[in-house]
C-alpha atoms as a PDB file:
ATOM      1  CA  UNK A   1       0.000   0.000   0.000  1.00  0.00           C
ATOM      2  CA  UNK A   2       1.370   3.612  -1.003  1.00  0.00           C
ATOM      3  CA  UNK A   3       1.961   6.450   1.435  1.00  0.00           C
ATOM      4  CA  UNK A   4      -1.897   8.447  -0.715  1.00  0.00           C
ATOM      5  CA  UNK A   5      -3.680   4.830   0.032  1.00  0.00           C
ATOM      6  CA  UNK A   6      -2.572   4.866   3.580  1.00  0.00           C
ATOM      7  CA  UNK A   7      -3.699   8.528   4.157  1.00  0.00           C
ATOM      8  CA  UNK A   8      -7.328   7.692   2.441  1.00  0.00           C
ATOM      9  CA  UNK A   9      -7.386   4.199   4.847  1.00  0.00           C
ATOM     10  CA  UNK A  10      -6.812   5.921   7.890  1.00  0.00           C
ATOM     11  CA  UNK A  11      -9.484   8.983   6.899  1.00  0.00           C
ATOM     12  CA  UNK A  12     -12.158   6.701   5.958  1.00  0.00           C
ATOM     13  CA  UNK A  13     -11.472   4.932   9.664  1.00  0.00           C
ATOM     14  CA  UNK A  14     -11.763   7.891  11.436  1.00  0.00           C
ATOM     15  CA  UNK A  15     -14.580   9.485  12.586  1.00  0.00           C
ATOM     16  CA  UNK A  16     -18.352   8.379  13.324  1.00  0.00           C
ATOM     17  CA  UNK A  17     -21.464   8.200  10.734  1.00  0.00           C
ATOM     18  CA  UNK A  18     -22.635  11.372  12.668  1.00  0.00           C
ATOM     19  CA  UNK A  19     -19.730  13.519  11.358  1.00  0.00           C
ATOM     20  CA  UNK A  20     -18.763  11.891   8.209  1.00  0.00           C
ATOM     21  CA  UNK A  21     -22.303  12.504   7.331  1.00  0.00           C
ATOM     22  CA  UNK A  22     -22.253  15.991   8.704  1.00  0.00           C
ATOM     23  CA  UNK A  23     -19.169  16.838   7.988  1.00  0.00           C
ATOM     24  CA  UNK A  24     -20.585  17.517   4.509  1.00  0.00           C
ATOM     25  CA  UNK A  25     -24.036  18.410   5.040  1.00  0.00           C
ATOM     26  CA  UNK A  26     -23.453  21.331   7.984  1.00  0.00           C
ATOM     27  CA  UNK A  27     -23.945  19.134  11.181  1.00  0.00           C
ATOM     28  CA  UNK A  28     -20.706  17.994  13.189  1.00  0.00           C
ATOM     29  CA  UNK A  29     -17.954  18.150  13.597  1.00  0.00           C
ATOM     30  CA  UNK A  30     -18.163  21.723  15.491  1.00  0.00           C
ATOM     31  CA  UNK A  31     -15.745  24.530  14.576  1.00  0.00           C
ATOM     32  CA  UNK A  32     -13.111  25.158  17.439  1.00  0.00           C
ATOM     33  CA  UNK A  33     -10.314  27.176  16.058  1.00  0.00           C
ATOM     34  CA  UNK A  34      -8.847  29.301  13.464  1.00  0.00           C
ATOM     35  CA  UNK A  35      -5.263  29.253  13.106  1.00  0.00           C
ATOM     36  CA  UNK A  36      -5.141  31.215   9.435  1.00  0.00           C
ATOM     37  CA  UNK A  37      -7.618  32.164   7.208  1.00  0.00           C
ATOM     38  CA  UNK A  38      -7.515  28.673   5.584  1.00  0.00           C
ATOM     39  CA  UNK A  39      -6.642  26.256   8.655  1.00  0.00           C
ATOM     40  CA  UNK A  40      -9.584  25.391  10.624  1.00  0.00           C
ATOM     41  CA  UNK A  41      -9.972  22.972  13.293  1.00  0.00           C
ATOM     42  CA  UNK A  42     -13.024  21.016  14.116  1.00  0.00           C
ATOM     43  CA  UNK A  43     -14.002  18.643  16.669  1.00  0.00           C
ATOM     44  CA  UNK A  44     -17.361  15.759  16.609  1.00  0.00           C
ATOM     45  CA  UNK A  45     -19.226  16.050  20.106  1.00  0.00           C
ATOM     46  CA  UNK A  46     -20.386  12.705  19.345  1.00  0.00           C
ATOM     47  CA  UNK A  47     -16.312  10.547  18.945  1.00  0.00           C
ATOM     48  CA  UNK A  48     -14.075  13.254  19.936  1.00  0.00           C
ATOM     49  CA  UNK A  49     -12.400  12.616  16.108  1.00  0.00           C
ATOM     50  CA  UNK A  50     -10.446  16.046  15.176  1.00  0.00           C
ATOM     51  CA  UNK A  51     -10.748  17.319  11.434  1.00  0.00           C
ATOM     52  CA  UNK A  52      -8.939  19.459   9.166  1.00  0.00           C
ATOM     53  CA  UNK A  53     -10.581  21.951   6.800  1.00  0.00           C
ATOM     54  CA  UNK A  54      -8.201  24.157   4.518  1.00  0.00           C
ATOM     55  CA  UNK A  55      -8.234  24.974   0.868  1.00  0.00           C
ATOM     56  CA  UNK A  56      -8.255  21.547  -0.337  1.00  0.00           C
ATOM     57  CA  UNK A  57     -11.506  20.113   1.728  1.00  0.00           C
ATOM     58  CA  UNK A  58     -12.447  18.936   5.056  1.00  0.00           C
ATOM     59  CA  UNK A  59     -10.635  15.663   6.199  1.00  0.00           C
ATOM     60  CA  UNK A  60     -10.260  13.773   9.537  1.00  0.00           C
ATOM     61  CA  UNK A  61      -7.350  13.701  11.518  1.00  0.00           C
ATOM     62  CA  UNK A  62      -5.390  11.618  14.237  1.00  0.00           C
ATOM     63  CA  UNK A  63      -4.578  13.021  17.852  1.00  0.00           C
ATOM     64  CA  UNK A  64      -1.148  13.372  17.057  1.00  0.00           C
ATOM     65  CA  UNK A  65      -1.672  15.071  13.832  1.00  0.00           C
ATOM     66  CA  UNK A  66      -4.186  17.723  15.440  1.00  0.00           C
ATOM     67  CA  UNK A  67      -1.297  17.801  18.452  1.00  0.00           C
ATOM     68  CA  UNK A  68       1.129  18.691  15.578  1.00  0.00           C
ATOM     69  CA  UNK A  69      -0.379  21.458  13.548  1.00  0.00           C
ATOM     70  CA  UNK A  70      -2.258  22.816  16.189  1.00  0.00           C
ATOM     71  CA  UNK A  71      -0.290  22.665  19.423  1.00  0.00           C
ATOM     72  CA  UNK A  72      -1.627  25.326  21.615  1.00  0.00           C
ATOM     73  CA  UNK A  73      -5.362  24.151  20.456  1.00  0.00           C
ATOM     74  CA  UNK A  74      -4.847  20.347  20.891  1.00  0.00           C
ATOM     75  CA  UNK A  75      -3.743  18.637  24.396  1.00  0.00           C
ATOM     76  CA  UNK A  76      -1.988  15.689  25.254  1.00  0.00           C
ATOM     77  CA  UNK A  77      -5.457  14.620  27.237  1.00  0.00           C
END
């Protein structure tokens, strides 16, 4: 498996059918930060799963990534 089909595996398992689904319909994940005009940080209420939204879409995220580009947002918790 490449490095772009390892990055599409681990999106697709992240996340719950509450904010995959509203992730693209206007429901959760919930907006928490801004770090630029185009990085944004969300959260789901519902599975704690981070996501990413810049220029390029919306897409899930690991702890550690969300720990890595947004440091003073994201605890070690």
């Amino acid at each position: 498996m490449g490095a772009r089909e390892t990055v599409l595996s681990t999106a697709t398992e992240l996340g719950c059918p509450v904010c995959r689904e509203g992730a693209y319909s206007g429901g959760q994940p919930r907006f928490v930060t801004s770090t630029s005009p185009v990085d944004l940080l969300y959260r789901c209420e519902v599975c704690r799963t981070w996501w990413f939204d810049n220029s390029r879409g919306l897409r899930p995220m690991t702890d550690e990534e969300a720990r890595e580009r947004f440091p003073n947002e994201v605890g070690n918790d």
